[in-house]
PDB file of N, CA and C in Angstrom:
ATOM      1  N   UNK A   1      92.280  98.332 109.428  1.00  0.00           N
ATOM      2  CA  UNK A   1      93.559  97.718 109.666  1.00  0.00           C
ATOM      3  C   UNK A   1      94.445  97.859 108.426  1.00  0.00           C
ATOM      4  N   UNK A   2      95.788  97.837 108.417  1.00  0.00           N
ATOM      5  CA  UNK A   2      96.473  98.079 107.718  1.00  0.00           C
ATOM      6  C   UNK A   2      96.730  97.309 106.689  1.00  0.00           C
ATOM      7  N   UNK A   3      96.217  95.358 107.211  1.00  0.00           N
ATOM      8  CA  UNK A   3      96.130  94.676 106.005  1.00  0.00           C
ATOM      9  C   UNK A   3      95.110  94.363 104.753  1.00  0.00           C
ATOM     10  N   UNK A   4      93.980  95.280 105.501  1.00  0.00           N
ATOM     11  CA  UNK A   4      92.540  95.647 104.409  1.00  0.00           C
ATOM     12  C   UNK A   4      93.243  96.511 103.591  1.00  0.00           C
ATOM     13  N   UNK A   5      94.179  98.073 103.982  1.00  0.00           N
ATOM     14  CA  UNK A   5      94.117  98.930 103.191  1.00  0.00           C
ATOM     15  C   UNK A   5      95.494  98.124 101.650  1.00  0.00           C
ATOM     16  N   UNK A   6      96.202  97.245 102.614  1.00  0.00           N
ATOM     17  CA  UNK A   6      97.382  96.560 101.525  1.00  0.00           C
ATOM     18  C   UNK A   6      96.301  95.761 100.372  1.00  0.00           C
ATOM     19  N   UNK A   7      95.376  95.062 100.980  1.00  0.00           N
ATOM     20  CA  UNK A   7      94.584  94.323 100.133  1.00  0.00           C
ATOM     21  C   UNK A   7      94.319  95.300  98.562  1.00  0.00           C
ATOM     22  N   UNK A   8      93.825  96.330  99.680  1.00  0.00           N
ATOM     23  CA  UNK A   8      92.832  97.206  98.827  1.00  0.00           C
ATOM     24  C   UNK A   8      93.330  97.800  97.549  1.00  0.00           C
ATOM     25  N   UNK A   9      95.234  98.169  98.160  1.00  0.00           N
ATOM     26  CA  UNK A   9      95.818  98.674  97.020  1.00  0.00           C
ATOM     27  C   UNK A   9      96.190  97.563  95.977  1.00  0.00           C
ATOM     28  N   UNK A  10      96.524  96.355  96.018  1.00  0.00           N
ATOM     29  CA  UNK A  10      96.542  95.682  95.236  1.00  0.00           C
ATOM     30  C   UNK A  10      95.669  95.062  94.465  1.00  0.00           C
ATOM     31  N   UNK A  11      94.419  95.338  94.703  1.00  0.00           N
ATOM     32  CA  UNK A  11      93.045  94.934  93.525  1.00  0.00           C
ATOM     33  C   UNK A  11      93.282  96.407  93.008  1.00  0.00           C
ATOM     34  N   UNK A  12      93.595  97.578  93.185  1.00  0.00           N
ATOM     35  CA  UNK A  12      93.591  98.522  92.271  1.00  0.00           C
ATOM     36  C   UNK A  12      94.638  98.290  91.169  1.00  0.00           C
ATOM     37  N   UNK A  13      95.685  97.766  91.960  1.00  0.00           N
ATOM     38  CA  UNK A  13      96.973  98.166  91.128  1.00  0.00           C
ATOM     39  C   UNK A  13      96.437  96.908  90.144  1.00  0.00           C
ATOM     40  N   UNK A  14      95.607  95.961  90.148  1.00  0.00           N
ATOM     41  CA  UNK A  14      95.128  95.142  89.146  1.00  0.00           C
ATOM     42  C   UNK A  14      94.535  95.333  88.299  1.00  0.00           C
ATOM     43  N   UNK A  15      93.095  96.413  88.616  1.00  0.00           N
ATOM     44  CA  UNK A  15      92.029  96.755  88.151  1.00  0.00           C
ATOM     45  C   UNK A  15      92.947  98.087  86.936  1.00  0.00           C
ATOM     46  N   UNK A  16      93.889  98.639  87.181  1.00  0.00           N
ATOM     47  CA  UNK A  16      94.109  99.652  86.763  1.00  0.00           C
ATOM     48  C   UNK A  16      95.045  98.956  85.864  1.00  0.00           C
ATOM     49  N   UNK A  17      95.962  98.328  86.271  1.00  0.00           N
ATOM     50  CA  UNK A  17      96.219  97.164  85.221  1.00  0.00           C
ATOM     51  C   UNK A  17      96.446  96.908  83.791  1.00  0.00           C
ATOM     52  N   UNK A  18      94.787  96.279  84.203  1.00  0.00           N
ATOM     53  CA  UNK A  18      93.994  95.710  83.399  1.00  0.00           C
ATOM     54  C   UNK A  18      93.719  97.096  82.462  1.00  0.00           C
ATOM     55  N   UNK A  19      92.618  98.319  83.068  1.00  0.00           N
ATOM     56  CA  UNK A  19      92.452  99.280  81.884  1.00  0.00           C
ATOM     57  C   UNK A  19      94.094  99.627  80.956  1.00  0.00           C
ATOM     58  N   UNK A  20      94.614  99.722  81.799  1.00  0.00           N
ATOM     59  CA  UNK A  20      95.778 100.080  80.805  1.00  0.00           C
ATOM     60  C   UNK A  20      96.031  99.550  80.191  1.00  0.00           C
ATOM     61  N   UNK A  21      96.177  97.972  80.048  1.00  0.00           N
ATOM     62  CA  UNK A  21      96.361  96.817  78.797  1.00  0.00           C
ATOM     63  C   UNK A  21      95.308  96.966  77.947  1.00  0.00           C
ATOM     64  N   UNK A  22      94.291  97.107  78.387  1.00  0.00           N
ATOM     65  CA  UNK A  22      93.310  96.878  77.460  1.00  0.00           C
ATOM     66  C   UNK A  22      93.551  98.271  76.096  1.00  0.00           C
ATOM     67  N   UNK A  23      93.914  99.220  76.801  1.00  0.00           N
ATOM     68  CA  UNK A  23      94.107 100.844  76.220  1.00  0.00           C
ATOM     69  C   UNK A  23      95.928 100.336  75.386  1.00  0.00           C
ATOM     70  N   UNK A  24      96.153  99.696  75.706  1.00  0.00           N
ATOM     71  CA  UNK A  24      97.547  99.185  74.860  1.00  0.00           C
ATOM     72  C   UNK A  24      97.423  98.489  73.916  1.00  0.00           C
ATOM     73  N   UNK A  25      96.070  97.426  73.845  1.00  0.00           N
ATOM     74  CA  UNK A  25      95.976  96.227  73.128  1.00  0.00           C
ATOM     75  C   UNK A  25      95.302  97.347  72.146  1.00  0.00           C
ATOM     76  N   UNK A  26      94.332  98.459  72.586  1.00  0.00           N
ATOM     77  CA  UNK A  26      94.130  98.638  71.366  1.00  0.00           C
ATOM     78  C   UNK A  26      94.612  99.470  70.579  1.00  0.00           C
ATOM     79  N   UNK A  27      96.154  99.734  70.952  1.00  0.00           N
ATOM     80  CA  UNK A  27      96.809 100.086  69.459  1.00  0.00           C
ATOM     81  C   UNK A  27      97.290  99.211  68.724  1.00  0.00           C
ATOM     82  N   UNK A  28      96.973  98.206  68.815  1.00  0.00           N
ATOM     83  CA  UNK A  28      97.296  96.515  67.861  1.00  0.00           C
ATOM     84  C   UNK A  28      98.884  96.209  68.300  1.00  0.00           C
ATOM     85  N   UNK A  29      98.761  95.903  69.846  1.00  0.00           N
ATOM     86  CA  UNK A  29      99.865  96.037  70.155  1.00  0.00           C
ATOM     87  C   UNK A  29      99.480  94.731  71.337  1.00  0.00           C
ATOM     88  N   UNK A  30      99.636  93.428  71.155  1.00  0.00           N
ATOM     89  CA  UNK A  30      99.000  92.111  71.642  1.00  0.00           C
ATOM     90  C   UNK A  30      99.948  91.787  72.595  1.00  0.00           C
ATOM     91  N   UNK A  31     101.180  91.855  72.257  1.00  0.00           N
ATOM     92  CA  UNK A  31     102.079  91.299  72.682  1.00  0.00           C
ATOM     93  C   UNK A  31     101.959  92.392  73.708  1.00  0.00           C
ATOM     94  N   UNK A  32     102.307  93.883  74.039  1.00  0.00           N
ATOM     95  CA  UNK A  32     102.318  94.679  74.927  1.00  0.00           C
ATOM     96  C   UNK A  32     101.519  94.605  76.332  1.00  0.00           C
ATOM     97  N   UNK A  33      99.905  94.379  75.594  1.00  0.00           N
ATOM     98  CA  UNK A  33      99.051  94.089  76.013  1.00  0.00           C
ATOM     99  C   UNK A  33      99.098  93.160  77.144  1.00  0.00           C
ATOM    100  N   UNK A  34      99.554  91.774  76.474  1.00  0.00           N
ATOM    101  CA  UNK A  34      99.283  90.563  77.361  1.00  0.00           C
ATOM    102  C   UNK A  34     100.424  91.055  78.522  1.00  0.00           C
ATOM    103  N   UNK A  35     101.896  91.636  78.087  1.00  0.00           N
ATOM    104  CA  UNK A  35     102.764  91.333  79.200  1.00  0.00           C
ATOM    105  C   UNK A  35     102.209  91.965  80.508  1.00  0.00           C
ATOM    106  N   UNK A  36     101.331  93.569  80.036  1.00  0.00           N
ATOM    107  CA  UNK A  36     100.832  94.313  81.006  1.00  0.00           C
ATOM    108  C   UNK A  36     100.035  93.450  81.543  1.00  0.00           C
ATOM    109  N   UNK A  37      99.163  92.920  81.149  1.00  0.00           N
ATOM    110  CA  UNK A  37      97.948  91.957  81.522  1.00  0.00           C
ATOM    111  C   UNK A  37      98.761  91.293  82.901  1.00  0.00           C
ATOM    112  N   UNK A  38      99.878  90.488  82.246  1.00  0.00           N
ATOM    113  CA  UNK A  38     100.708  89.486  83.309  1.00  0.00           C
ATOM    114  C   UNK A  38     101.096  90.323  84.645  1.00  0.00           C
ATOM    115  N   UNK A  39     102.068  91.411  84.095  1.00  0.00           N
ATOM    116  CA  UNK A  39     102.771  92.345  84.680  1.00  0.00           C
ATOM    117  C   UNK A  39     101.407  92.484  86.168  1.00  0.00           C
ATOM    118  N   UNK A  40     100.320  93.236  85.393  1.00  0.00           N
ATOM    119  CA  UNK A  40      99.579  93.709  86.544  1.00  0.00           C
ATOM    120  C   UNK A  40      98.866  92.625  87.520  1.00  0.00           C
ATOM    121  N   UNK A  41      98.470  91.295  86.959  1.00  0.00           N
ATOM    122  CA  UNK A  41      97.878  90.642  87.925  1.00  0.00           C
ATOM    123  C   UNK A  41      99.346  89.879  88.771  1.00  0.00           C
ATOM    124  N   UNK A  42     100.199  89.849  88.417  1.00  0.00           N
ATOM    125  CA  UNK A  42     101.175  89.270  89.034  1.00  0.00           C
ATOM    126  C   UNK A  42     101.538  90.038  90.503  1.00  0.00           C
ATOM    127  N   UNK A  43     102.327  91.700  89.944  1.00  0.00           N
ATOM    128  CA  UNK A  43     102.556  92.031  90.880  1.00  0.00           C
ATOM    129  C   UNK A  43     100.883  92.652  91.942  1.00  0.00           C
ATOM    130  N   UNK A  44     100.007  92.550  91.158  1.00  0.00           N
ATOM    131  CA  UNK A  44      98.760  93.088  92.386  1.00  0.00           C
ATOM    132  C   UNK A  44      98.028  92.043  93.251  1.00  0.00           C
ATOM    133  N   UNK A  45      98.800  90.416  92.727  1.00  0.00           N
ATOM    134  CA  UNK A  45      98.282  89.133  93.699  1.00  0.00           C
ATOM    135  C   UNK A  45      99.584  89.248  94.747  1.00  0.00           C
ATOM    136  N   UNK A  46     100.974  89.458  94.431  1.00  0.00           N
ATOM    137  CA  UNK A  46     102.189  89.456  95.111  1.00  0.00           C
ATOM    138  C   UNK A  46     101.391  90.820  96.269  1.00  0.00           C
ATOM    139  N   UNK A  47     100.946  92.211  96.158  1.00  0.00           N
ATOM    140  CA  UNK A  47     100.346  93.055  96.910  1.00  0.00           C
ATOM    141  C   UNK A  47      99.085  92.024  97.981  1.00  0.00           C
ATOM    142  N   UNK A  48      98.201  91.401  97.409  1.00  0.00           N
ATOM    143  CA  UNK A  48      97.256  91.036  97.905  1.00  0.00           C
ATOM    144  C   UNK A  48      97.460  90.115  98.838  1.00  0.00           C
ATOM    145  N   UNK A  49      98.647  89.261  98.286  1.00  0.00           N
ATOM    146  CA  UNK A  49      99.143  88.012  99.015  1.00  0.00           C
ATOM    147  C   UNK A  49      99.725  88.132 100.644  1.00  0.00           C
ATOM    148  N   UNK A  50     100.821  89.598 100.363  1.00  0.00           N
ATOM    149  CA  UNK A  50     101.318  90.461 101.469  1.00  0.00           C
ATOM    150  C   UNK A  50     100.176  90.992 102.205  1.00  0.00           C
ATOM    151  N   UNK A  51      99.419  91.642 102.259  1.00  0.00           N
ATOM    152  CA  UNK A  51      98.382  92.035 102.970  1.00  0.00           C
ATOM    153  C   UNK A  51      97.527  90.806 103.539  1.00  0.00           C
ATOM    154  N   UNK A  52      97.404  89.534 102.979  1.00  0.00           N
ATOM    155  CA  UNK A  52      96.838  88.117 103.975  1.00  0.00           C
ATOM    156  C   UNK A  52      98.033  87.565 104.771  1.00  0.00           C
ATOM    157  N   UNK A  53      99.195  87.689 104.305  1.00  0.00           N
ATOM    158  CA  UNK A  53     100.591  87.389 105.167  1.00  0.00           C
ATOM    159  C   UNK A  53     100.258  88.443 106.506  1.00  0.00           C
ATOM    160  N   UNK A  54     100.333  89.497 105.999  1.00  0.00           N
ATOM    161  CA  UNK A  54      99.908  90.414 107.709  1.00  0.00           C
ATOM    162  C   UNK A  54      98.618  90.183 108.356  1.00  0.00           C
ATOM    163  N   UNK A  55      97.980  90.092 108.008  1.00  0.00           N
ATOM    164  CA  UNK A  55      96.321  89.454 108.688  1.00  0.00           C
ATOM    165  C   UNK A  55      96.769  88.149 109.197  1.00  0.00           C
ATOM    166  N   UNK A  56      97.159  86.963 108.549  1.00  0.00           N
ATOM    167  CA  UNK A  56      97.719  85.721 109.671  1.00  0.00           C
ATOM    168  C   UNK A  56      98.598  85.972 110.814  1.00  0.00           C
ATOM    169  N   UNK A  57      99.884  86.959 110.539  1.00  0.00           N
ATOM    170  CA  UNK A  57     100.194  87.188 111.334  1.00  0.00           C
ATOM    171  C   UNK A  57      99.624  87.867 112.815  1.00  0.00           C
ATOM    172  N   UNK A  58      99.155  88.730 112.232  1.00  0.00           N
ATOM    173  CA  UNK A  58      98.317  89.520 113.283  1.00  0.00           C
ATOM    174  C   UNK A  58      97.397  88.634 114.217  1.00  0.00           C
ATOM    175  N   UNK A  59      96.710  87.751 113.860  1.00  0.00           N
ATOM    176  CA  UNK A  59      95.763  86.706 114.063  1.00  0.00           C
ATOM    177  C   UNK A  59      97.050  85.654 115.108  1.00  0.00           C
ATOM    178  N   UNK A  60      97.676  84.885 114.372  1.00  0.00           N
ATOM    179  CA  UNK A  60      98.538  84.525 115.240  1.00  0.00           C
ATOM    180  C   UNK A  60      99.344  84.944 116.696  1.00  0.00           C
ATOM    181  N   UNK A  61      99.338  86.206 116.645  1.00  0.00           N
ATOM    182  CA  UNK A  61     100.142  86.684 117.592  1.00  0.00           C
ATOM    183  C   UNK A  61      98.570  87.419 118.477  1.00  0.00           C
ATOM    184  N   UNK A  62      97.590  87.553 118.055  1.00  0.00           N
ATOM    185  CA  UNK A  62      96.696  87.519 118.878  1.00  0.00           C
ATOM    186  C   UNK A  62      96.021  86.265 119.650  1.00  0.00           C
ATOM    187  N   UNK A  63      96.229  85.399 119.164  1.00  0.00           N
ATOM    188  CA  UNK A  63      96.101  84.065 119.619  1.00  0.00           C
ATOM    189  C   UNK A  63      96.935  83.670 120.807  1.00  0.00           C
ATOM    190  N   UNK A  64      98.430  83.986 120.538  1.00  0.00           N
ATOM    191  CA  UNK A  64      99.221  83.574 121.302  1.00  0.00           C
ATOM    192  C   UNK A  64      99.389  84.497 122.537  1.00  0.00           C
ATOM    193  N   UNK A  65      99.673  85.916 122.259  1.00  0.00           N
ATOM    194  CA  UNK A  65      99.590  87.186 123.294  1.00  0.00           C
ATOM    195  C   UNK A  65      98.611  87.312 123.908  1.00  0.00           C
ATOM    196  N   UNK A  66      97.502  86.981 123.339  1.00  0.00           N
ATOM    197  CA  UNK A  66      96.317  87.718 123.727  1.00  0.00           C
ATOM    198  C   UNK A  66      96.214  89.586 123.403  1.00  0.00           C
ATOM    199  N   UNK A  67      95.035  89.830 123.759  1.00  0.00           N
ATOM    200  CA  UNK A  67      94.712  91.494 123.757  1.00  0.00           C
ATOM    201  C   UNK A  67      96.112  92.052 124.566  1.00  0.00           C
ATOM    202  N   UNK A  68      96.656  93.181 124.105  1.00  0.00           N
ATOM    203  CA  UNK A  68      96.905  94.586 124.798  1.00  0.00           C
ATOM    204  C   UNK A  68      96.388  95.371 125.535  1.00  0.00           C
ATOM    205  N   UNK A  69      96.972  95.412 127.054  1.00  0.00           N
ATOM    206  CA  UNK A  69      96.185  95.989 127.901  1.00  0.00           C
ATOM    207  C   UNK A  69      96.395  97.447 127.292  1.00  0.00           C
ATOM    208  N   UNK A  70      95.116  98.076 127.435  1.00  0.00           N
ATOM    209  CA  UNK A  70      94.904  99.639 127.131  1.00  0.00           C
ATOM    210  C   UNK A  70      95.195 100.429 128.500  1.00  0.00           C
ATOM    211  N   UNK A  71      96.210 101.587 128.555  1.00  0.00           N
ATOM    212  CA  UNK A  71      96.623 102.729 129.727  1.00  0.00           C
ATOM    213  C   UNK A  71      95.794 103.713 129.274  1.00  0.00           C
ATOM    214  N   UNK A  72      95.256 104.366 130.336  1.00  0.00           N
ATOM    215  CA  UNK A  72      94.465 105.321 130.430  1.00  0.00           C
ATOM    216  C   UNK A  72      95.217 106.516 130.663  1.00  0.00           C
ATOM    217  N   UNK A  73      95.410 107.631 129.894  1.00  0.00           N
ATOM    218  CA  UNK A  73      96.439 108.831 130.586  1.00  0.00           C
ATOM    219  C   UNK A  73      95.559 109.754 131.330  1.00  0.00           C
ATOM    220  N   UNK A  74      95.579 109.766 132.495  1.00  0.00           N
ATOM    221  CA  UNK A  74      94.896 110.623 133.147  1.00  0.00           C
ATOM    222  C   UNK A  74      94.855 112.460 132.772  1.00  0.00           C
ATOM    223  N   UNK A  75      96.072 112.821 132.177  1.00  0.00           N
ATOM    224  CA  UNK A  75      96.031 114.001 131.819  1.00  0.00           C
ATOM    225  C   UNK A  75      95.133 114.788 130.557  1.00  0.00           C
ATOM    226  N   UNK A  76      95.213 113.513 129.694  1.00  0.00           N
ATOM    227  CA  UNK A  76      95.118 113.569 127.917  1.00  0.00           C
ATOM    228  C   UNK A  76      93.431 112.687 128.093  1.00  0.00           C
ATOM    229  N   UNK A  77      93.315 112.142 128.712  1.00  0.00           N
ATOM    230  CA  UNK A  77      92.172 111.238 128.876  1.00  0.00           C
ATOM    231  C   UNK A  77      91.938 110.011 127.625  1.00  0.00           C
ATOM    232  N   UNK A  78      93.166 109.937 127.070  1.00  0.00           N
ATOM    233  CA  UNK A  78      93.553 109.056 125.517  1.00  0.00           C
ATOM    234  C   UNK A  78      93.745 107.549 126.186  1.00  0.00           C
ATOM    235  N   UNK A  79      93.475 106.862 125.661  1.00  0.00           N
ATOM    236  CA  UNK A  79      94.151 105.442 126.077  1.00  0.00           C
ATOM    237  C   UNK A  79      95.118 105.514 125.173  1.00  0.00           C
ATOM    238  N   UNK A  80      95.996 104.287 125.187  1.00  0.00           N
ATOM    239  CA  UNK A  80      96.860 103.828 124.314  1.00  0.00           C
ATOM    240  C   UNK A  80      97.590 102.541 124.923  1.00  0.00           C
ATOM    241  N   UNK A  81      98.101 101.566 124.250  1.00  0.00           N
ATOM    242  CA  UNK A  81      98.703 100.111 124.875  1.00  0.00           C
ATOM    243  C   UNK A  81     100.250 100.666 125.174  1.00  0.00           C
ATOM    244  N   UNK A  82     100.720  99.637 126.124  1.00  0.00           N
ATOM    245  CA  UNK A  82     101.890  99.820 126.541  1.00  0.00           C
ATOM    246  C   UNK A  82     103.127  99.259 125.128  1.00  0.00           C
ATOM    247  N   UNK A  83     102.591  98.629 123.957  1.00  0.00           N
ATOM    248  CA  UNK A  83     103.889  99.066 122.798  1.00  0.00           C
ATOM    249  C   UNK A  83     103.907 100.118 122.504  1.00  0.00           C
ATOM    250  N   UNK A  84     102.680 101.011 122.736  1.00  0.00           N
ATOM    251  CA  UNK A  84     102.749 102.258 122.013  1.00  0.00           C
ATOM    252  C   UNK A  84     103.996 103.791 122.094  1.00  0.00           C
ATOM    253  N   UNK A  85     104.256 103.173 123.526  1.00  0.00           N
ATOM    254  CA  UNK A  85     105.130 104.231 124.431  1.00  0.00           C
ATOM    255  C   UNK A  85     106.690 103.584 124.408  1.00  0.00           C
ATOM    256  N   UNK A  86     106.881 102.274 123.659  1.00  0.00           N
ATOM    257  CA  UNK A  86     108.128 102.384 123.485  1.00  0.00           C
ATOM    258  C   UNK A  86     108.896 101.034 124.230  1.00  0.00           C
ATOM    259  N   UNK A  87     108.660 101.051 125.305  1.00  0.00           N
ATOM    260  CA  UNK A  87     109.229 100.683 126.523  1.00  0.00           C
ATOM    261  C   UNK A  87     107.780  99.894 127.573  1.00  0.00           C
ATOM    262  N   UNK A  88     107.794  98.900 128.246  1.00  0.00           N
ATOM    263  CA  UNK A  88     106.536  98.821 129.130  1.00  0.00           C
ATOM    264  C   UNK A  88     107.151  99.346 130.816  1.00  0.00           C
ATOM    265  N   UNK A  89     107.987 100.159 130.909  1.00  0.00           N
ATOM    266  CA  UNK A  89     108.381 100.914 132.231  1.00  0.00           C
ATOM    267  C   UNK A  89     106.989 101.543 132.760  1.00  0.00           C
ATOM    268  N   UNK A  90     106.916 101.440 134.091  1.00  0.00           N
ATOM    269  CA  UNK A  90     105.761 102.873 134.455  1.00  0.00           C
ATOM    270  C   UNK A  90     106.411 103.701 135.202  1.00  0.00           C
TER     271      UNK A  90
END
């Protein structure tokens, strides 16, 4: 799902972060260091935070909608739900 892969990028953009401060701090450069430090866990919890905002949502509106009926294309033999096509016309 799309809000695992948002999760996912924002523990990187943390993890990576972090090496980079650490690779800053050690040119005796503290002050640089810490802002990156801030900089990266800030904006990679603001990433992480967005990616549980779409998972509630999703959850919510499955609650309330229920499942999507799946169409079968007889030609293609593909399913797919009726948002997929745009319109729910048959």
């Amino acid at each position: 799902m799309l809000h695992n892969v948002i999760k996912f990028l924002g523990i990187c953009v943390t993890v990576v972060g972090l090496i980079v401060g650490v690779f800053a701090g050690a040119g005796n450069s503290i002050v640089s260091m810490l802002i990156i430090f801030a900089g990266a866990i800030t904006f990679g919890l603001l990433i992480i935070g967005f990616g549980e905002l779409l998972h509630s949502v999703h959850r919510i509106e499955m609650k309330i909608a229920g499942e999507r009926p799946q169409v079968l294309n007889p030609l293609s033999g593909n399913s797919s739900s009726y948002s997929d096509k745009g319109d729910n016309s048959q």
